[in-house]
N, C-alpha and C. Protein backbone atom coordinates (compact mmCIF):
# COMPACT_ATOMS: atom_id res chain seq x y z
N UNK A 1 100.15 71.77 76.06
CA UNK A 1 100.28 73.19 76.24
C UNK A 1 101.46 73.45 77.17
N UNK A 2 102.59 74.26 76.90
CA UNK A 2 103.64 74.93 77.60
C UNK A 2 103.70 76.07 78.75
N UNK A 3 103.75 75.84 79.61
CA UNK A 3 103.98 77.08 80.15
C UNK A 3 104.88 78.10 80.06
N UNK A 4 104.49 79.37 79.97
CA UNK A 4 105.81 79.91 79.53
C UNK A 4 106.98 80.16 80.42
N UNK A 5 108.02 80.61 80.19
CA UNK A 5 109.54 80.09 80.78
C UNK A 5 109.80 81.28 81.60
N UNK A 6 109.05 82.82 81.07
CA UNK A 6 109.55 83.82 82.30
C UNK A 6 108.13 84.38 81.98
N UNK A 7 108.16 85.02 83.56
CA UNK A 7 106.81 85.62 83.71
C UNK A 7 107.42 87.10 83.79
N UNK A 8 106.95 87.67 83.52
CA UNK A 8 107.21 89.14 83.47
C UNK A 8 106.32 90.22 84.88
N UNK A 9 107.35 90.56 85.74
CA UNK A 9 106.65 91.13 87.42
C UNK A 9 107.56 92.77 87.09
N UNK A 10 107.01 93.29 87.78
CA UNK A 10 106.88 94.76 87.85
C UNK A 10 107.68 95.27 89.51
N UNK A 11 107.42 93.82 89.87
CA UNK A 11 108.55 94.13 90.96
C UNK A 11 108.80 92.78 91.91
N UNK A 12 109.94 92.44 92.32
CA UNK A 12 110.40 91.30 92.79
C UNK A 12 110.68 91.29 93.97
N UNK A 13 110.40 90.87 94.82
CA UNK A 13 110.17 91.03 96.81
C UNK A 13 111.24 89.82 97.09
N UNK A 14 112.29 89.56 97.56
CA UNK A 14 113.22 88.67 98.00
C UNK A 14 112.78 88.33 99.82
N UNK A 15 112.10 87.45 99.95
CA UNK A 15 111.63 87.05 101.12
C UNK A 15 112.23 85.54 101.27
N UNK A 16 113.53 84.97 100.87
CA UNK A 16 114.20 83.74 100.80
C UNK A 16 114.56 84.32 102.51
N UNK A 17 114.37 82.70 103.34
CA UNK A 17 115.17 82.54 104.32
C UNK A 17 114.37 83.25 105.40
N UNK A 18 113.19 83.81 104.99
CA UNK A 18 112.58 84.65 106.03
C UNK A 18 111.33 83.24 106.08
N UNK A 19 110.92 83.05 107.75
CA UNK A 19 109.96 82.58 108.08
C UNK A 19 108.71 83.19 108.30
N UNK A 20 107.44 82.51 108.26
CA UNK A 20 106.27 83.04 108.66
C UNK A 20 106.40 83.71 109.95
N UNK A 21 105.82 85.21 110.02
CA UNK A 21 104.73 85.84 108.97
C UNK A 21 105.35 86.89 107.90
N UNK A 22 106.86 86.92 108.10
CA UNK A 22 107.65 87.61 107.64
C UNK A 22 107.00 88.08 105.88
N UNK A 23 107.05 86.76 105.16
CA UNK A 23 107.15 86.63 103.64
C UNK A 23 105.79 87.92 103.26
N UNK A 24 104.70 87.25 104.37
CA UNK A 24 103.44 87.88 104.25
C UNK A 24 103.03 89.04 104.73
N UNK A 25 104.38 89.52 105.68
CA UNK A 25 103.89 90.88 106.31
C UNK A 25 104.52 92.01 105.08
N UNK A 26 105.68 90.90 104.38
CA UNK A 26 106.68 91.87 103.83
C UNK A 26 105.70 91.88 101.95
N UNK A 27 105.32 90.96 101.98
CA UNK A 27 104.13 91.22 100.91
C UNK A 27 102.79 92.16 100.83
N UNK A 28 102.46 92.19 101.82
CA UNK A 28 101.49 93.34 102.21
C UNK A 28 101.87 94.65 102.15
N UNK A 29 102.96 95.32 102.64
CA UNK A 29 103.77 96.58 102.42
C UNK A 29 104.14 97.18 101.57
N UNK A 30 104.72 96.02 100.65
CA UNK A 30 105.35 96.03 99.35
C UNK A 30 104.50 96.30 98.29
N UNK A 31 103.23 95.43 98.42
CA UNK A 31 102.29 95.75 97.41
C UNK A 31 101.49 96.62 97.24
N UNK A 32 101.73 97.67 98.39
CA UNK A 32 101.08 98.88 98.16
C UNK A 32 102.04 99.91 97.02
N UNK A 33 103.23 99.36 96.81
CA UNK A 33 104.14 99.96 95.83
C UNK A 33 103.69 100.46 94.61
N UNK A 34 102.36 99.31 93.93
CA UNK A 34 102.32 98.69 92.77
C UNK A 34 100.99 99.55 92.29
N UNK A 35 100.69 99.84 90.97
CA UNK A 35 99.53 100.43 90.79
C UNK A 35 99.04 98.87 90.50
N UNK A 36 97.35 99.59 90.26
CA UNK A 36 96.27 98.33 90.24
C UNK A 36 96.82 97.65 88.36
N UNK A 37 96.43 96.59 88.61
CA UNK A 37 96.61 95.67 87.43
C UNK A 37 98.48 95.27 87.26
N UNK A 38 99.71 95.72 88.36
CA UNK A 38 100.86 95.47 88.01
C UNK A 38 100.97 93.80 88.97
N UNK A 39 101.88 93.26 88.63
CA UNK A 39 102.43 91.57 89.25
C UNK A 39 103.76 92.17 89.62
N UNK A 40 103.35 91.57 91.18
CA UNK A 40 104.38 91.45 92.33
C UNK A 40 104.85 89.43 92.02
N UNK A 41 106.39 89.55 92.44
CA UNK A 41 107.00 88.17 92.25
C UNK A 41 107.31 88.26 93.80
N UNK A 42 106.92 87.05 94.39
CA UNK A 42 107.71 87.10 95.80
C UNK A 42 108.62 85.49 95.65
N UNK A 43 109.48 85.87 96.23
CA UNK A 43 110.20 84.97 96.40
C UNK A 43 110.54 84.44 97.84
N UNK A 44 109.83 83.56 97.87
CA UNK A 44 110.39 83.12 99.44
C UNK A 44 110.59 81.34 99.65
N UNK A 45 111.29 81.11 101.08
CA UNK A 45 111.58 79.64 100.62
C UNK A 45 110.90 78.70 101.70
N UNK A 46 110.35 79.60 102.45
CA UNK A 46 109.36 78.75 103.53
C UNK A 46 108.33 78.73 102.66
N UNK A 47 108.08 77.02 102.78
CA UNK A 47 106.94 75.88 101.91
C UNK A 47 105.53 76.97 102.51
N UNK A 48 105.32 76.96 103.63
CA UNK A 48 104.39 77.48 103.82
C UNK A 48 103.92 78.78 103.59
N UNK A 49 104.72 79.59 102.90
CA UNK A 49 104.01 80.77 102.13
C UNK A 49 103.19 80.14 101.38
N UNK A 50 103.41 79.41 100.54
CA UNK A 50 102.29 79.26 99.35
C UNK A 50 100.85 79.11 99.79
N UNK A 51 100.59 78.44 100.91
CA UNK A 51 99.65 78.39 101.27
C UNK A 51 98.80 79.61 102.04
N UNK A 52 99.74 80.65 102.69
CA UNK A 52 99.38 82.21 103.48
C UNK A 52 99.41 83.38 102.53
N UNK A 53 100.18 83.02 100.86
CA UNK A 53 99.78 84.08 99.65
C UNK A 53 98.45 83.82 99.23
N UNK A 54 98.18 82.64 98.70
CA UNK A 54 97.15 82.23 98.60
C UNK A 54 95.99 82.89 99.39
N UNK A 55 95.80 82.72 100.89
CA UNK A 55 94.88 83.16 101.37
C UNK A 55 94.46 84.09 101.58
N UNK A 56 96.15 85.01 101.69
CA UNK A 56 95.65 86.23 101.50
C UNK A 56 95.19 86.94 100.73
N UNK A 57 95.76 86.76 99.07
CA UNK A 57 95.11 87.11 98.37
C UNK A 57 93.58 87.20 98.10
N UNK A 58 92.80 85.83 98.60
CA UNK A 58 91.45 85.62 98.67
C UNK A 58 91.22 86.70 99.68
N UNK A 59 91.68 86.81 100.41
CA UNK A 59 91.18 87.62 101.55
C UNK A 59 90.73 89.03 101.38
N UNK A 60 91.75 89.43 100.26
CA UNK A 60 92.07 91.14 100.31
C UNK A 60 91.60 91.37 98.75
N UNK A 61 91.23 90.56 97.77
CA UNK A 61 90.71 90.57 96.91
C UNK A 61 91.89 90.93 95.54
N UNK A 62 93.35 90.56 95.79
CA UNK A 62 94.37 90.81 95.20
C UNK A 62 94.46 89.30 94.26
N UNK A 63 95.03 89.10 93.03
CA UNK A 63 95.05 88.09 92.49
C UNK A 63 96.11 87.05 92.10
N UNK A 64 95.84 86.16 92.85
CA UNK A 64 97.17 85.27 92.65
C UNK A 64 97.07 84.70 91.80
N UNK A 65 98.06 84.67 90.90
CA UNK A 65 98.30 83.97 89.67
C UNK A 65 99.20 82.45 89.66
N UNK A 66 99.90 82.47 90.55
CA UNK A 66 100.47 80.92 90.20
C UNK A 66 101.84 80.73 91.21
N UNK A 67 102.39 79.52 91.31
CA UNK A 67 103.83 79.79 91.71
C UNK A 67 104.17 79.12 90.59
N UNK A 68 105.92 79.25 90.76
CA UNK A 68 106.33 78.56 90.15
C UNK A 68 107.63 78.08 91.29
N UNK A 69 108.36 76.48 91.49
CA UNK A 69 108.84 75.70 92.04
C UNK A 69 109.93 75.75 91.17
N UNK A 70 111.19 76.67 91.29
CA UNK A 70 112.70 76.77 91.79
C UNK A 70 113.47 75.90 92.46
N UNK A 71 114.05 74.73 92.52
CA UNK A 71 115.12 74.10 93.82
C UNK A 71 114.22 74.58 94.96
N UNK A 72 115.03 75.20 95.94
CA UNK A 72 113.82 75.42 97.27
C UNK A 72 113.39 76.88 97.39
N UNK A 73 113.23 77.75 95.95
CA UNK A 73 112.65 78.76 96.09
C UNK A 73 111.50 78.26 95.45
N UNK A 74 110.31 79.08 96.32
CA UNK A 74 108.87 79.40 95.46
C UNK A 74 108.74 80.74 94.76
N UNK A 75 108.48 80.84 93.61
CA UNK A 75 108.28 82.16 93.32
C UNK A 75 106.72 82.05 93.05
N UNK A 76 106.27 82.85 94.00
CA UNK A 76 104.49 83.56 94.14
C UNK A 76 104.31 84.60 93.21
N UNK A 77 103.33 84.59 92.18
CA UNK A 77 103.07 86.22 91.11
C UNK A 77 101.58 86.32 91.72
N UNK A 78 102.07 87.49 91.91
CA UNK A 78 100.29 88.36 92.66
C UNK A 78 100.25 89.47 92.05
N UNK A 79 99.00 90.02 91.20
CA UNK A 79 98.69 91.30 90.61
C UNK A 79 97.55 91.84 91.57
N UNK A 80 97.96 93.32 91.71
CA UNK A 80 97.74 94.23 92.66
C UNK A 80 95.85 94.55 92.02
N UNK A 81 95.12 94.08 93.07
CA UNK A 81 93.57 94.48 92.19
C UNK A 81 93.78 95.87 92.46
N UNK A 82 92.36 96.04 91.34
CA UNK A 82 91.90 97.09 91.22
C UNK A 82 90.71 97.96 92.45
N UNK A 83 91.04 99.33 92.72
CA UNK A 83 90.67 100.26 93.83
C UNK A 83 89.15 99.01 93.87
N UNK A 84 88.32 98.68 93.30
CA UNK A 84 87.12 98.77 93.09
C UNK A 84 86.60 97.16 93.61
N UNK A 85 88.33 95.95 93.33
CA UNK A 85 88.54 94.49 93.25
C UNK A 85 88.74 94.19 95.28
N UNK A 86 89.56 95.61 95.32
CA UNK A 86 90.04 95.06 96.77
C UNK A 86 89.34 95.54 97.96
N UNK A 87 90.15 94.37 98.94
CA UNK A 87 89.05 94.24 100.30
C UNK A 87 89.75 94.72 100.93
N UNK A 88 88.89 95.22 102.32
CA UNK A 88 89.88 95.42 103.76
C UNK A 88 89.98 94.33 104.05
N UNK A 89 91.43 93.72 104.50
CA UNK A 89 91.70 92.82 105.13
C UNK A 89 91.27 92.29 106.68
N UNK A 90 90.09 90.94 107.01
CA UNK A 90 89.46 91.43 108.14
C UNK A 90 90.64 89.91 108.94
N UNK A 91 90.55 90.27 110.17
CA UNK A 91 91.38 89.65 110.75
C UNK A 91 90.26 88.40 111.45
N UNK A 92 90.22 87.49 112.01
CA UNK A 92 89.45 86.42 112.27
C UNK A 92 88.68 87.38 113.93
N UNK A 93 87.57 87.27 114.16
CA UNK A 93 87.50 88.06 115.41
C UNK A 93 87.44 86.82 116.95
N UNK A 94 87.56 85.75 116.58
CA UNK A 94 87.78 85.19 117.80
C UNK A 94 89.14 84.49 118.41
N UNK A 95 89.87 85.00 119.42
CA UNK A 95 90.96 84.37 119.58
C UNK A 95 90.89 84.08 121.24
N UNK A 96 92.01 83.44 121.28
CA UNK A 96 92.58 83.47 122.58
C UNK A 96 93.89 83.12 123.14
N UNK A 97 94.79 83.62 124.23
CA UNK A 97 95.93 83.45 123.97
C UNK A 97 96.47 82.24 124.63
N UNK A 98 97.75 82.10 124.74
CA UNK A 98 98.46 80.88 124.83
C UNK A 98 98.02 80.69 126.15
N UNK A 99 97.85 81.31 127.19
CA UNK A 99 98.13 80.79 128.43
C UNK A 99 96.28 80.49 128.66
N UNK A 100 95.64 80.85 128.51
CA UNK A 100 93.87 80.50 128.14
C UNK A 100 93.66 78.88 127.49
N UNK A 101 95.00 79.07 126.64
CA UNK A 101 94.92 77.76 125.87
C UNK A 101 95.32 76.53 127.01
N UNK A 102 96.34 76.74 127.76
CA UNK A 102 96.99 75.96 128.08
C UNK A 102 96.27 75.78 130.03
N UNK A 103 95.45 76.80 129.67
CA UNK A 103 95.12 76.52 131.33
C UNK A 103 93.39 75.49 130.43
N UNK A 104 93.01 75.74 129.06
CA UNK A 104 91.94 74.57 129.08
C UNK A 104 92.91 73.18 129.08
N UNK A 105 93.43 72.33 128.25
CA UNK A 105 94.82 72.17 128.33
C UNK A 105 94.62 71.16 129.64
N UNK A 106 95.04 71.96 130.52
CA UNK A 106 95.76 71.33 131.92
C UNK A 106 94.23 71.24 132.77
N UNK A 107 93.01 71.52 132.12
CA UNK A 107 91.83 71.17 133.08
C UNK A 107 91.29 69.96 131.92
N UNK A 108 91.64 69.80 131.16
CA UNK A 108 91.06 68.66 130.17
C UNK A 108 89.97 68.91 129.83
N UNK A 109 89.72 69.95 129.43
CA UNK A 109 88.48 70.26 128.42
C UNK A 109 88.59 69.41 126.75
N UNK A 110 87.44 69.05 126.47
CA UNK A 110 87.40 68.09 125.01
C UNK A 110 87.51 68.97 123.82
N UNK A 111 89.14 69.64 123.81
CA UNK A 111 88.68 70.64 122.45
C UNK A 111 90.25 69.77 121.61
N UNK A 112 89.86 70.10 120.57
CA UNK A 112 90.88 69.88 119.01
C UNK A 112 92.02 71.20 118.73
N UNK A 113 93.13 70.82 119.17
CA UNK A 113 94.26 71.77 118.75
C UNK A 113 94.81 71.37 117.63
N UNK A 114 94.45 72.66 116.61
CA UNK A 114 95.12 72.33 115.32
C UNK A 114 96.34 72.97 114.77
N UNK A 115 96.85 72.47 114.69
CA UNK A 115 98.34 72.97 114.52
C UNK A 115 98.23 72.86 113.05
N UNK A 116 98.55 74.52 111.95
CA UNK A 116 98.46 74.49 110.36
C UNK A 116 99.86 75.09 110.33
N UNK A 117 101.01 74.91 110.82
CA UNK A 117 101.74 75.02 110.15
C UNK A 117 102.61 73.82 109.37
N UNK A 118 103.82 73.62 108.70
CA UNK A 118 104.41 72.66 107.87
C UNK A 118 104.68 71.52 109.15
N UNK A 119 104.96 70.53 108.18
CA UNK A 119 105.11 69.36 108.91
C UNK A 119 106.36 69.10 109.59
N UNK A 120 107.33 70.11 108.86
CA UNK A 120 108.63 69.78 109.50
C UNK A 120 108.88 70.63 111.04
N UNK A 121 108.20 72.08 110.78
CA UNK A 121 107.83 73.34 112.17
C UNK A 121 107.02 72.00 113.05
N UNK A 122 106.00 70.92 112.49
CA UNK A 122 105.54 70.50 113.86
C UNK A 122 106.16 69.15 114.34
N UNK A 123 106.91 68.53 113.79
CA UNK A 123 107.68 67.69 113.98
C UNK A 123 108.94 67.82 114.94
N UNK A 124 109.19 69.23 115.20
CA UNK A 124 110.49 69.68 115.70
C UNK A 124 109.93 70.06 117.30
N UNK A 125 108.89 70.71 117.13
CA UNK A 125 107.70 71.06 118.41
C UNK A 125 106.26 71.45 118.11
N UNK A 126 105.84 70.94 118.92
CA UNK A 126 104.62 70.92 118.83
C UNK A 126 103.69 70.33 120.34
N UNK A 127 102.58 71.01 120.58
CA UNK A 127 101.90 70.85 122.01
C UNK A 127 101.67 69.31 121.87
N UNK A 128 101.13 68.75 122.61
CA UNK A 128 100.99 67.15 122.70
C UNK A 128 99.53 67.08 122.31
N UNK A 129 99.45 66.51 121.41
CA UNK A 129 97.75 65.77 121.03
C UNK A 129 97.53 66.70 120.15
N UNK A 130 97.97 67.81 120.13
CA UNK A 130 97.69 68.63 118.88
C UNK A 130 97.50 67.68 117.51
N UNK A 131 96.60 68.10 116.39
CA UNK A 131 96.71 67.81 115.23
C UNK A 131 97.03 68.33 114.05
N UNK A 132 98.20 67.60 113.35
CA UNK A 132 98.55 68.68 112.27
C UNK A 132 97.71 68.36 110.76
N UNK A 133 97.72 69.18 110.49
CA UNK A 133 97.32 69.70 109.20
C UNK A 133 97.70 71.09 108.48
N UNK A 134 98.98 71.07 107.75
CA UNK A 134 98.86 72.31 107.35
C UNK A 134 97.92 73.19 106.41
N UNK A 135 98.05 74.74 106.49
CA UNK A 135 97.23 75.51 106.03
C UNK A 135 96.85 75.04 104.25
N UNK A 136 98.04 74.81 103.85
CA UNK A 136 97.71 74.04 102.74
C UNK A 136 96.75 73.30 101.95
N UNK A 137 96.81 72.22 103.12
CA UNK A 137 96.12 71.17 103.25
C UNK A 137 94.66 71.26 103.42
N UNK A 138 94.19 71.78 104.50
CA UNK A 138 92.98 71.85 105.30
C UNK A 138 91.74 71.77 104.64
N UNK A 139 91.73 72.58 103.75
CA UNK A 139 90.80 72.28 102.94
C UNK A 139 89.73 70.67 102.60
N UNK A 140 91.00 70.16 102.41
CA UNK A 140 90.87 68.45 101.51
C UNK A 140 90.77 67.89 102.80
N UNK A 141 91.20 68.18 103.97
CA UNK A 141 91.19 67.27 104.86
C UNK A 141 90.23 68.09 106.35
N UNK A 142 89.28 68.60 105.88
CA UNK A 142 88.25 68.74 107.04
C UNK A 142 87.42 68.18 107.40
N UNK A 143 87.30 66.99 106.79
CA UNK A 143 86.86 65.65 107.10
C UNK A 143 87.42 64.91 108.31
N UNK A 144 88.48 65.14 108.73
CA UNK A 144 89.64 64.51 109.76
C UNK A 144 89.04 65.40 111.14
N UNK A 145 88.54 66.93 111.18
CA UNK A 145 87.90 67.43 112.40
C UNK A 145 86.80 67.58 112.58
N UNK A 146 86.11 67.18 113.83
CA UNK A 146 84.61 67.40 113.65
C UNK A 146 83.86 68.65 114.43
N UNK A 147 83.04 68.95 113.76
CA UNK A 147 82.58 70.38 113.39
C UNK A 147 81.95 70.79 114.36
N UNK A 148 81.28 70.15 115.74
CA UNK A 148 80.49 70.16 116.81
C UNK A 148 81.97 70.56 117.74
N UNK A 149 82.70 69.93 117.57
CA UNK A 149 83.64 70.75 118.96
C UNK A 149 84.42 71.72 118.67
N UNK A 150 85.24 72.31 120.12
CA UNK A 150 85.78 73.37 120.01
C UNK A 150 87.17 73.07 119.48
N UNK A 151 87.50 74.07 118.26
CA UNK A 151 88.62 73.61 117.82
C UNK A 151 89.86 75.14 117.93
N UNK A 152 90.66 74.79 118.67
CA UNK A 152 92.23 76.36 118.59
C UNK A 152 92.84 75.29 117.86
N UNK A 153 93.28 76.55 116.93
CA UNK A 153 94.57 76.45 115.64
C UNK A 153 95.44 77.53 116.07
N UNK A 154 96.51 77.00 115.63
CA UNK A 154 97.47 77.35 116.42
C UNK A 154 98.56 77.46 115.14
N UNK A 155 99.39 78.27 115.08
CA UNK A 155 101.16 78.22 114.13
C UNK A 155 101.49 78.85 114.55
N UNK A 156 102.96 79.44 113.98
CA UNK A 156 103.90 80.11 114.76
C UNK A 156 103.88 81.34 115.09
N UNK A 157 102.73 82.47 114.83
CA UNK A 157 102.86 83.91 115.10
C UNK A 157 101.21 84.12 115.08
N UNK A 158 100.48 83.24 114.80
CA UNK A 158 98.85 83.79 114.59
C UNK A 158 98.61 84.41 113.38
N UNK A 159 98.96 84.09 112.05
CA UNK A 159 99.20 84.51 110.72
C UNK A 159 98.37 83.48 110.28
N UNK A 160 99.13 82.54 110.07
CA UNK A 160 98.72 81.26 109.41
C UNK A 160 97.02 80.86 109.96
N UNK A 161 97.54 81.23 111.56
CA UNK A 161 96.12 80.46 111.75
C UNK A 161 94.85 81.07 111.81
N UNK A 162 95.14 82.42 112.03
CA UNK A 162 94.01 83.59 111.61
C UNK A 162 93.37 83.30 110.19
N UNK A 163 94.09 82.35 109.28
CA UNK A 163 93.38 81.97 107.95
C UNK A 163 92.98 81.00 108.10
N UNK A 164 93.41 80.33 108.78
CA UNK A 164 92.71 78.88 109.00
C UNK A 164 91.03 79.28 109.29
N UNK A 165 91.32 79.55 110.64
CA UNK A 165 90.36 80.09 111.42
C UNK A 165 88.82 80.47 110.73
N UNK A 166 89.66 81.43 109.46
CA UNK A 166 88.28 81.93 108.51
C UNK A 166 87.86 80.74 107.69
N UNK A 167 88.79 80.22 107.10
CA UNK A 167 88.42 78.85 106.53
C UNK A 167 87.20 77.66 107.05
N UNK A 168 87.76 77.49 108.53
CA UNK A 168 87.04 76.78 108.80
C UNK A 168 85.66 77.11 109.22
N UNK A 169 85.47 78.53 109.94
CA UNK A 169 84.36 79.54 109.98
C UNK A 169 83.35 79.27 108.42
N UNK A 170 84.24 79.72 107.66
CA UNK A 170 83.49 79.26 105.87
C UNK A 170 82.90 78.14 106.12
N UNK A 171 83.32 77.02 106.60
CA UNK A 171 83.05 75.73 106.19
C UNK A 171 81.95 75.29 107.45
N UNK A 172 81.45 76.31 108.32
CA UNK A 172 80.21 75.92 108.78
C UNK A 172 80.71 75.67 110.17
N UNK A 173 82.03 75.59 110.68
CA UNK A 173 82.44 75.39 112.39
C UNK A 173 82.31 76.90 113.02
N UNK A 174 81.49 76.19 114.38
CA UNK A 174 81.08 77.17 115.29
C UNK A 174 81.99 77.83 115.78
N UNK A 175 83.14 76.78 116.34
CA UNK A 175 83.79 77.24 117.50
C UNK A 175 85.20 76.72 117.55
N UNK A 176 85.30 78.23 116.86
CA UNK A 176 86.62 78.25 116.42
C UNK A 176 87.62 79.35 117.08
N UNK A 177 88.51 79.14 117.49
CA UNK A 177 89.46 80.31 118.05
C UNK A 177 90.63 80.24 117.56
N UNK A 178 91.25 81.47 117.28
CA UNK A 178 92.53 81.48 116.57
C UNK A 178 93.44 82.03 118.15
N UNK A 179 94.64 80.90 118.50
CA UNK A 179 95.32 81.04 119.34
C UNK A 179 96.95 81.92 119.12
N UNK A 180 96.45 83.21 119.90
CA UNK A 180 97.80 83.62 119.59
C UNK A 180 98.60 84.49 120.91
N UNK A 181 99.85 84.41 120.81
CA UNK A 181 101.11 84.64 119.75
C UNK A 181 101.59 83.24 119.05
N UNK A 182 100.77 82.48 119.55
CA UNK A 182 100.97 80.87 118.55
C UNK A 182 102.66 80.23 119.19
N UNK A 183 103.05 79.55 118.89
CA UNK A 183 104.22 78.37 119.05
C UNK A 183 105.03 79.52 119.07
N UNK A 184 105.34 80.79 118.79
CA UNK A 184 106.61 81.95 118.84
C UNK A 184 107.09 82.24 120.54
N UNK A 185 105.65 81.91 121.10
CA UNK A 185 105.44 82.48 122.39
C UNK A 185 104.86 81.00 123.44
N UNK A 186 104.99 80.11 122.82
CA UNK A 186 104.05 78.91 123.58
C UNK A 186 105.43 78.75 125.21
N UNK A 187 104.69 78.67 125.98
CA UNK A 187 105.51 78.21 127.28
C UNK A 187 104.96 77.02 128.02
N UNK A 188 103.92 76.27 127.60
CA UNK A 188 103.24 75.29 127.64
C UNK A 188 103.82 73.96 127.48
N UNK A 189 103.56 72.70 127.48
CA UNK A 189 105.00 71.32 127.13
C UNK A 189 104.49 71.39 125.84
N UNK A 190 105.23 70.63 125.40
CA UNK A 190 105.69 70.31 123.94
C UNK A 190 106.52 69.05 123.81
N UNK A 191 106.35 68.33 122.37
CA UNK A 191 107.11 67.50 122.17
C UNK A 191 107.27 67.50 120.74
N UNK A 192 108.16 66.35 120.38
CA UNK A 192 108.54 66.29 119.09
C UNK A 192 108.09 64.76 118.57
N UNK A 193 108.33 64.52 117.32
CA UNK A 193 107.82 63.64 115.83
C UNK A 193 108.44 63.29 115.36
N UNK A 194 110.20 63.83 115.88
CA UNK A 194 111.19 63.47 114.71
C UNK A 194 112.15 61.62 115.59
């Protein structure tokens, strides 16, 4: 079976070169453009949209249909649900911010920092002992954190990890906090992978 060669969108969002949460803030805005049942194309070239369209869509009850893999564009097709399909978008309700994070951190409390953004964002910086897993990923690999401790997720603006967050909430973890303004704002040490 073939896939077919052009998809036909109703409107095309150019989000190349823009980083998280950009692709996704500028997808949210945009798609209020669209009546119910039309396909939005986004185009963006940070790897890690695919994984924050995705969620959002689950989130807001909008329907993602597929990407398709360009050289280093992704093109995302999302059709706009119907009045009746879509959700309010709820934001994760437990957080806390960087400097909360970093004062447990510097008293050595036994918690799991998860870092979901791409591998190359945590390779360049990233808090020390943190664990990566991107948003992507997480799913297949929640086997790797265990579910009794306290776990902050962490990426670069509190986007990414505000989905995590619900994810892992889904999957039965207590204690979970979504850390933000995330790595945009971290003043805490850091190191690198590369």
């Amino acid at each position: 079976m073939s896939t077919p060669s052009v998809i036909k969108a109703d409107l095309t969002l150019d989000c190349k070169g823009l980083a998280c949460p950009m692709p996704i803030v500028k997808t949210k805005k945009t798609i209020e453009q669209l009546s119910s049942g039309q396909v939005m194309e986004v185009q963006a070239t940070d790897k890690g949209s695919l994984a924050d369209i995705q969620g959002w869509a689950k989130n807001t009850g909008h329907h993602y249909l597929g990407t398709i893999h360009e050289g280093d564009v992704l093109k995302h097709f999302l059709r706009k649900a119907s009045p009746s399909d879509a959700k309010e978008e709820i934001k994760f309700p437990h957080t806390l911010t960087n400097a909360e994070l970093e004062q447990k951190l510097d008293a050595g409390e036994p918690i799991i920092v998860l870092d979901v953004r791409e591998p190359a964002e945590f390779a360049f910086n990233h808090i020390p002992g943190s664990l990566s897993i991107p948003l992507g990923d997480l799913e297949e690999r929640l086997a790797e954190l265990q579910a009794d401790r306290a776990v902050h997720v962490v990426c670069r603006t509190g986007t990414r990890s505000d989905l995590a967050c619900q994810l892992l909430a889904d999957k039965g973890f207590k204690q979970v906090q979504n850390v933000v303004p995330g790595m945009s704002a971290w003043n805490g040490a850091t190191e690198q992978s590369i």
